[in-house]
PDB file of N, CA and C in Angstrom:
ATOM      1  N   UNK A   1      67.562 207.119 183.119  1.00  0.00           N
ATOM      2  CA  UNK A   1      68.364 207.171 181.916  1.00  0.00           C
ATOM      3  C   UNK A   1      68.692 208.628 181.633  1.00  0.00           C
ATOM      4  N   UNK A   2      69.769 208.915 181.338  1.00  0.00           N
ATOM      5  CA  UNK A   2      70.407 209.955 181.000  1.00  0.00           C
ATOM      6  C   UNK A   2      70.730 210.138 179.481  1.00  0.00           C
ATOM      7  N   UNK A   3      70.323 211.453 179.005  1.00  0.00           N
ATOM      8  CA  UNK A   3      70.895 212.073 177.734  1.00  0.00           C
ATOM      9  C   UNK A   3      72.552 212.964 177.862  1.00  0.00           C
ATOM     10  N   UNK A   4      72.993 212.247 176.608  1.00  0.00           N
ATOM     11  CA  UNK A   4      74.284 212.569 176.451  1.00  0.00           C
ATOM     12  C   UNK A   4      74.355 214.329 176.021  1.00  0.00           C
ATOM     13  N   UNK A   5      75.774 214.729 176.160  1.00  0.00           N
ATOM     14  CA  UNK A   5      75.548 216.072 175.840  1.00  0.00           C
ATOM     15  C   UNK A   5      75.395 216.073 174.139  1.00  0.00           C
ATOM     16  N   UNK A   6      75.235 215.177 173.492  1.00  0.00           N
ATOM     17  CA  UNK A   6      75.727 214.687 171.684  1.00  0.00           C
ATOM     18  C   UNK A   6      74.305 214.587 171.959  1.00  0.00           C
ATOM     19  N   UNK A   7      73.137 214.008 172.635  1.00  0.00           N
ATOM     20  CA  UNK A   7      71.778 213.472 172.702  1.00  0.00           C
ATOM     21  C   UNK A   7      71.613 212.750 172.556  1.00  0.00           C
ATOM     22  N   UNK A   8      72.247 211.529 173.180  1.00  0.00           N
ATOM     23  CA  UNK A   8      72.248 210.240 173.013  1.00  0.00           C
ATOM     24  C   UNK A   8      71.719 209.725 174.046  1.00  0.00           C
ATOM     25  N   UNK A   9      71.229 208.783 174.105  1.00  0.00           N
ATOM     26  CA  UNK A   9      70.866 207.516 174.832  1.00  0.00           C
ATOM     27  C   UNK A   9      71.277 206.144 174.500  1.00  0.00           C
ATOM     28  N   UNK A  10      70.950 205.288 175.370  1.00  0.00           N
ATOM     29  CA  UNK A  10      71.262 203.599 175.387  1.00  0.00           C
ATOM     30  C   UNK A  10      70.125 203.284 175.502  1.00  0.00           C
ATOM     31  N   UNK A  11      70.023 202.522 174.605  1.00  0.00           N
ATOM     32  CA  UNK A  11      68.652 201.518 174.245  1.00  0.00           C
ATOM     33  C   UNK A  11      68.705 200.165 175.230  1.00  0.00           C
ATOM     34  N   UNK A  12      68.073 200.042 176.642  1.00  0.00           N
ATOM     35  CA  UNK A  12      68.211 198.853 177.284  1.00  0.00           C
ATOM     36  C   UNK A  12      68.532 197.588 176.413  1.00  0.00           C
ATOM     37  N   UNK A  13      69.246 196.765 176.516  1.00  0.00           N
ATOM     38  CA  UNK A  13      69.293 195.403 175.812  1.00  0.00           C
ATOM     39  C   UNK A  13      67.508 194.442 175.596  1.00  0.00           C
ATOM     40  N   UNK A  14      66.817 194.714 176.948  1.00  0.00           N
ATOM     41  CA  UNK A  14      65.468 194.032 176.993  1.00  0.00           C
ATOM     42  C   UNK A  14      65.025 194.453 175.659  1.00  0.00           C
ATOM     43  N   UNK A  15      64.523 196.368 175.766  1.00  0.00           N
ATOM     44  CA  UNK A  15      64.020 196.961 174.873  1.00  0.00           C
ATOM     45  C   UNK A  15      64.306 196.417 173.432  1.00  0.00           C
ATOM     46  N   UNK A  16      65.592 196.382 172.835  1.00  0.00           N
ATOM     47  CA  UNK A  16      66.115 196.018 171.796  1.00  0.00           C
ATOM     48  C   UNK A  16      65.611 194.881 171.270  1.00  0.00           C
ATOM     49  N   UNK A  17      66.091 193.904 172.356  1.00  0.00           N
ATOM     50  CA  UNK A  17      65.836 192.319 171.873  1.00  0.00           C
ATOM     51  C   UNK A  17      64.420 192.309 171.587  1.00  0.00           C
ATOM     52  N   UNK A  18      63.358 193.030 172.475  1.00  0.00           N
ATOM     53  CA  UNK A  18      61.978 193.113 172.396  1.00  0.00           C
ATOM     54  C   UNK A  18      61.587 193.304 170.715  1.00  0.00           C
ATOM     55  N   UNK A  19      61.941 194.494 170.508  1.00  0.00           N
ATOM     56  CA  UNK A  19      61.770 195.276 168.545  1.00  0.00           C
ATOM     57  C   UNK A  19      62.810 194.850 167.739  1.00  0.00           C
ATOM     58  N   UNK A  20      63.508 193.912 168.151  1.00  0.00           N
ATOM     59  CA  UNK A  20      64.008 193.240 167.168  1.00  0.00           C
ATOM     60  C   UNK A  20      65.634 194.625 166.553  1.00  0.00           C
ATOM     61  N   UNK A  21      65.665 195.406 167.437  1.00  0.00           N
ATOM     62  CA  UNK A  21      67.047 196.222 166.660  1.00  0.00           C
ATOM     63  C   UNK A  21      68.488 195.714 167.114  1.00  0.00           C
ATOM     64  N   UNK A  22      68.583 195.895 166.171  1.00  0.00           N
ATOM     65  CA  UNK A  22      70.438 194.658 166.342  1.00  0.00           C
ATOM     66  C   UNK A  22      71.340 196.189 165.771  1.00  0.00           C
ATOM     67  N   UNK A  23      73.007 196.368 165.592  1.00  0.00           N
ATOM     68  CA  UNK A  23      73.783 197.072 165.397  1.00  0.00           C
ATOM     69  C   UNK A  23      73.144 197.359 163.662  1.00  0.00           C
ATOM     70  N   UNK A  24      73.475 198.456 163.072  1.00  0.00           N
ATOM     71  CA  UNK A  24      73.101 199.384 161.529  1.00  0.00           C
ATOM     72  C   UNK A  24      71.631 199.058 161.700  1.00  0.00           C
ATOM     73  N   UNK A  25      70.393 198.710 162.620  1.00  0.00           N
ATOM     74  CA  UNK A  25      68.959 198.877 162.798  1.00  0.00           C
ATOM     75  C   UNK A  25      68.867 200.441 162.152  1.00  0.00           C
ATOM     76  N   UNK A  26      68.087 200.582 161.489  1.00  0.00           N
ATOM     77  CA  UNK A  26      67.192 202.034 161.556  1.00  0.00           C
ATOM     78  C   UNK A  26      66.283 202.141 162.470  1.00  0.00           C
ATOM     79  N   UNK A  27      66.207 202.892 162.781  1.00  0.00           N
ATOM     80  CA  UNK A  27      64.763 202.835 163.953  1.00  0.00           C
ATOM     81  C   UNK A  27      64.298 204.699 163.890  1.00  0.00           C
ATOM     82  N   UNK A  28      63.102 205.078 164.258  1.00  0.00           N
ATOM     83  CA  UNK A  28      62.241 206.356 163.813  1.00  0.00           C
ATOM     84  C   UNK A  28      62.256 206.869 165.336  1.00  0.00           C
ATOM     85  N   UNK A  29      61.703 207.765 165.643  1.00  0.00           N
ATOM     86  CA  UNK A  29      61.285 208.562 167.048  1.00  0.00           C
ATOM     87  C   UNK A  29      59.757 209.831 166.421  1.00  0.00           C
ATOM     88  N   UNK A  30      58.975 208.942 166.933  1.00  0.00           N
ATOM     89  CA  UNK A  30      57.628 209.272 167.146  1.00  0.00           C
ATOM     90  C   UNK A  30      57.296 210.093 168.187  1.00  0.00           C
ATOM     91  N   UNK A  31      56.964 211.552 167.478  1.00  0.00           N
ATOM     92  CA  UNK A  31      56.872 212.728 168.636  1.00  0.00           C
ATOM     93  C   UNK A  31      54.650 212.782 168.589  1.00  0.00           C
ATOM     94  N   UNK A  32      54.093 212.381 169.755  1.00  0.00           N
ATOM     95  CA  UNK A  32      52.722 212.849 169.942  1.00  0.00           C
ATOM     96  C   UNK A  32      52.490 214.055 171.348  1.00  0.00           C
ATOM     97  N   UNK A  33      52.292 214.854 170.793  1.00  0.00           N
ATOM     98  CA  UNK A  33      52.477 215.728 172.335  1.00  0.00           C
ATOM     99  C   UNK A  33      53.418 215.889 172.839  1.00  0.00           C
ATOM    100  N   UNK A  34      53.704 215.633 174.116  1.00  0.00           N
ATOM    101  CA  UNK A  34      54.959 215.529 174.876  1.00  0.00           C
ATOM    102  C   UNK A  34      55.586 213.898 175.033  1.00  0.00           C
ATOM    103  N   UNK A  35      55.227 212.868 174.378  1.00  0.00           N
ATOM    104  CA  UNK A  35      55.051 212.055 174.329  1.00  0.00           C
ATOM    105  C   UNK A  35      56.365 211.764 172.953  1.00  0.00           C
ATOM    106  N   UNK A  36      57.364 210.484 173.570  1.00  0.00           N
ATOM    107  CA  UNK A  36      57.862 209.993 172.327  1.00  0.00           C
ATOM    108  C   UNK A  36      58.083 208.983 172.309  1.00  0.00           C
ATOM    109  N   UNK A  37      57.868 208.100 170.880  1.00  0.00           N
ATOM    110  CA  UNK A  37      57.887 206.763 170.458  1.00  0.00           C
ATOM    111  C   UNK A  37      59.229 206.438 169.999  1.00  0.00           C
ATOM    112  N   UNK A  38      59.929 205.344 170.444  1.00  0.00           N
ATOM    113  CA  UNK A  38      60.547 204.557 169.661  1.00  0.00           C
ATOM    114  C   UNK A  38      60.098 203.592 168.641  1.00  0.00           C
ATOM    115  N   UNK A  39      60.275 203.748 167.576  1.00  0.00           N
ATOM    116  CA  UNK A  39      59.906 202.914 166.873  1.00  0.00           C
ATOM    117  C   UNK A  39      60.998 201.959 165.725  1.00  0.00           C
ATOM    118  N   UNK A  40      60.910 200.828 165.754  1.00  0.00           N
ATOM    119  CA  UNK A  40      62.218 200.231 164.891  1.00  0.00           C
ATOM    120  C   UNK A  40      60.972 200.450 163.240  1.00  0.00           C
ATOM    121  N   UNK A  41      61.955 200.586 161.887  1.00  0.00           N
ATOM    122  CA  UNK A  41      61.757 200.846 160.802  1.00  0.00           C
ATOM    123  C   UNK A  41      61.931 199.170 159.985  1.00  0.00           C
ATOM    124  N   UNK A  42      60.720 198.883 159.714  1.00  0.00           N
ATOM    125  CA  UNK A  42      60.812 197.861 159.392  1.00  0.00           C
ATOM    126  C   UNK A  42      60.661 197.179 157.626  1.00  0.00           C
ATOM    127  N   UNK A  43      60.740 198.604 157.077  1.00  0.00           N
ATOM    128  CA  UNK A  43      60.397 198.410 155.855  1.00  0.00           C
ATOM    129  C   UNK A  43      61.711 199.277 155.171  1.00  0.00           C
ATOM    130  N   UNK A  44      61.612 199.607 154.211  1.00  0.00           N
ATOM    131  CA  UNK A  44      63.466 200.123 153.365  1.00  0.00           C
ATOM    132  C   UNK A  44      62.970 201.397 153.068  1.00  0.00           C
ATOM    133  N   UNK A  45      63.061 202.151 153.867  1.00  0.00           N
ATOM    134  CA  UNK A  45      62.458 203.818 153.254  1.00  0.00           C
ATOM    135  C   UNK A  45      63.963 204.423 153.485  1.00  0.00           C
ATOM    136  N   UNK A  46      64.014 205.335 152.519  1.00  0.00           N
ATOM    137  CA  UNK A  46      64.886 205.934 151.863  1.00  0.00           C
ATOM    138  C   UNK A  46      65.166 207.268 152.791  1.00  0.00           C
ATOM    139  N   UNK A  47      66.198 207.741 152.559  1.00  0.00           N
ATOM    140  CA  UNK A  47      66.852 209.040 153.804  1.00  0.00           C
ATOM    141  C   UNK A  47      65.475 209.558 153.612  1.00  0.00           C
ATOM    142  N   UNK A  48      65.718 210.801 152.227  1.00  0.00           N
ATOM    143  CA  UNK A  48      65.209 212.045 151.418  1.00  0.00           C
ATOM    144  C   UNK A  48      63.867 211.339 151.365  1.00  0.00           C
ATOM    145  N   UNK A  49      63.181 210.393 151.824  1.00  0.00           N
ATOM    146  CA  UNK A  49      61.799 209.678 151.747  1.00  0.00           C
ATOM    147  C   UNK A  49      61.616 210.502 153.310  1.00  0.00           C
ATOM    148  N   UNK A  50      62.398 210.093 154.022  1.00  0.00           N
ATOM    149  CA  UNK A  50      62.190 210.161 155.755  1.00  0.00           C
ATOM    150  C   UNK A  50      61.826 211.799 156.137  1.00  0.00           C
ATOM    151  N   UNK A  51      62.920 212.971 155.428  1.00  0.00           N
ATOM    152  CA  UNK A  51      63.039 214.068 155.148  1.00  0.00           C
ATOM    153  C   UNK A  51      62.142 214.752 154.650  1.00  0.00           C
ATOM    154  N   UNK A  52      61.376 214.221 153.535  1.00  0.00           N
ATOM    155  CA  UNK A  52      60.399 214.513 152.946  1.00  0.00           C
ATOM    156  C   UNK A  52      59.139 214.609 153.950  1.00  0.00           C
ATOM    157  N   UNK A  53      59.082 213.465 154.654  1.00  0.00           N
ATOM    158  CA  UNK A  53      58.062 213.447 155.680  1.00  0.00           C
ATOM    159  C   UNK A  53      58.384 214.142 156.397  1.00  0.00           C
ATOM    160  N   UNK A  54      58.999 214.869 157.290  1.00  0.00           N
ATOM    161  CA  UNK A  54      59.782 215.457 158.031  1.00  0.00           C
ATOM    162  C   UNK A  54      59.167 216.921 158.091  1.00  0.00           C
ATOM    163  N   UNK A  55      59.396 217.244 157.094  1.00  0.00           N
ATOM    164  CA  UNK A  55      59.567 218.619 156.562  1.00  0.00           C
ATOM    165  C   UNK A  55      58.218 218.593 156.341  1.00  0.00           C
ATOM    166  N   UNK A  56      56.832 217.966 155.671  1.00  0.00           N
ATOM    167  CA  UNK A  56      55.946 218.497 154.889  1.00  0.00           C
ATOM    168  C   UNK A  56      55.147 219.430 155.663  1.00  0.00           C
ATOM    169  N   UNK A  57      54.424 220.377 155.266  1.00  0.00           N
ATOM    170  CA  UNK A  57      53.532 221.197 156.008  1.00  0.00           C
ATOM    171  C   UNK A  57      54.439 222.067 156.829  1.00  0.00           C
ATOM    172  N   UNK A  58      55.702 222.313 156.453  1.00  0.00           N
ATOM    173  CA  UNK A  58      56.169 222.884 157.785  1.00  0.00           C
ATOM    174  C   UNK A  58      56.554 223.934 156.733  1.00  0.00           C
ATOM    175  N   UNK A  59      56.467 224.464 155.633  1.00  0.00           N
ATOM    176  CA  UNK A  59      56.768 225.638 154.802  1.00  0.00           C
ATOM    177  C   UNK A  59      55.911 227.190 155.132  1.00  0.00           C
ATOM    178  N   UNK A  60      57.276 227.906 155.238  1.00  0.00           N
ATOM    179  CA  UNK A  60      56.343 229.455 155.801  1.00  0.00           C
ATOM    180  C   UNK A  60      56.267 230.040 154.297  1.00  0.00           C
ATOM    181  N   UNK A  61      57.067 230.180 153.049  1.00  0.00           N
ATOM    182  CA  UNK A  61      56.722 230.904 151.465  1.00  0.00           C
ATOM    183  C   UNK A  61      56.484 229.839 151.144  1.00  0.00           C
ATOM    184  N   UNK A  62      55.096 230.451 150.242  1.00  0.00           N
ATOM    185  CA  UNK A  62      54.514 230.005 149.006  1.00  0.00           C
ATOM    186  C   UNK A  62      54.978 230.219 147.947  1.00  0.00           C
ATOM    187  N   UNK A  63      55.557 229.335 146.985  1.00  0.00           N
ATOM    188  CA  UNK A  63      56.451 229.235 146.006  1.00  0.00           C
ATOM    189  C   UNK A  63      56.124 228.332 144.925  1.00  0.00           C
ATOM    190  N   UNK A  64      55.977 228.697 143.695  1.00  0.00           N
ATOM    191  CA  UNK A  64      55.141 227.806 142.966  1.00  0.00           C
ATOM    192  C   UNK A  64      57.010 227.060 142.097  1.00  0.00           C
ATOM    193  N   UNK A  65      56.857 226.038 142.032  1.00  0.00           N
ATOM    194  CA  UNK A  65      58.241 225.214 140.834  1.00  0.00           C
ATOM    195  C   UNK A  65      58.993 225.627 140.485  1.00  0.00           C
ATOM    196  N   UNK A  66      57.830 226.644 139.664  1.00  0.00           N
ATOM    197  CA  UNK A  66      59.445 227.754 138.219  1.00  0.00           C
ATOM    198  C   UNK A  66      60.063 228.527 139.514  1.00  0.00           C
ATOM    199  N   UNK A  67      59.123 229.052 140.151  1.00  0.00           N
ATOM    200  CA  UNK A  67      59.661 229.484 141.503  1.00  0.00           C
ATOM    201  C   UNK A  67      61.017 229.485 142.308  1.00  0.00           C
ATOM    202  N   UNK A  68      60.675 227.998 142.819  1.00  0.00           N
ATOM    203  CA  UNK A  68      61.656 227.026 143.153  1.00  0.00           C
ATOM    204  C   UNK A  68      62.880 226.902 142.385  1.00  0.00           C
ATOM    205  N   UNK A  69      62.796 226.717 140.937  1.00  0.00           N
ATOM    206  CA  UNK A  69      63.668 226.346 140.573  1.00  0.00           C
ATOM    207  C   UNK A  69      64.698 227.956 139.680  1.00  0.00           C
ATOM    208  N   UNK A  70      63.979 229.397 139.691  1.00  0.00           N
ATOM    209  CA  UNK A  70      64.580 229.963 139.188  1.00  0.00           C
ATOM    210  C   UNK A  70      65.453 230.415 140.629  1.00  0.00           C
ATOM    211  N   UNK A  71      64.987 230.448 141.615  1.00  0.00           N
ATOM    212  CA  UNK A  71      65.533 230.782 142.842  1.00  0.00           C
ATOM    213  C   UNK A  71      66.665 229.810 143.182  1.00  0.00           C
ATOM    214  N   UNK A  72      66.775 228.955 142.750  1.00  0.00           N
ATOM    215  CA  UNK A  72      67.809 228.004 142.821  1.00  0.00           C
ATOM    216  C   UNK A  72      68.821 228.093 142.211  1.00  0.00           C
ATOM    217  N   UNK A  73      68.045 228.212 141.185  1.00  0.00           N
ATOM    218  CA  UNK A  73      69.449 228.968 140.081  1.00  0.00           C
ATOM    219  C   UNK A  73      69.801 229.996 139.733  1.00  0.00           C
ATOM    220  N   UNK A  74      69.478 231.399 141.035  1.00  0.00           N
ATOM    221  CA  UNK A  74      69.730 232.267 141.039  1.00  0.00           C
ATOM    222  C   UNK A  74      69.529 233.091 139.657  1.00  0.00           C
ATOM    223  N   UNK A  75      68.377 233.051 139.594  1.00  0.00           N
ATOM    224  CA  UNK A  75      67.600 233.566 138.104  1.00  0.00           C
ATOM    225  C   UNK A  75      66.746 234.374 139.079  1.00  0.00           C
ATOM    226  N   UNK A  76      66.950 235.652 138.411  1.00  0.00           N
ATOM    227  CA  UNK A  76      66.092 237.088 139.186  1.00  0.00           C
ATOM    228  C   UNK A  76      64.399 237.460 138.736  1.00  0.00           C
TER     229      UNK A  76
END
């Protein structure tokens, strides 16, 4: 199987029918090591839910709220 220059792949039809993903499926990609999971999403989680997970622990400044939020609003 080949990756597209976009990074795409084709999900075998077996595979699919197997996890149950049909056309608008969500489905996740589970990174362990060098190791990756397909996984179909079987419950209703939200983008900025997915993102949230995504991102956590991965912050290099420590920034406390007012922080956050005067920096946002470009408050010096």
């Amino acid at each position: 199987m080949r990756v597209t220059s976009k990074g795409q792949v084709t999900i075998p039809r077996s595979v699919r029918q197997r996890l149950g993903i049909f056309p608008q499926s969500e489905v996740e990609f589970v990174v362990e090591g060098t190791t990756v999971f397909l996984r179909a999403v079987t419950e209703e989680v939200s983008r900025g839910k997915r993102l949230v997970e995504t991102l956590r622990g991965r912050a290099t400044v420590r920034m406390t709220t007012d922080e956050i939020m005067a920096f946002t609003r470009g408050e010096e």
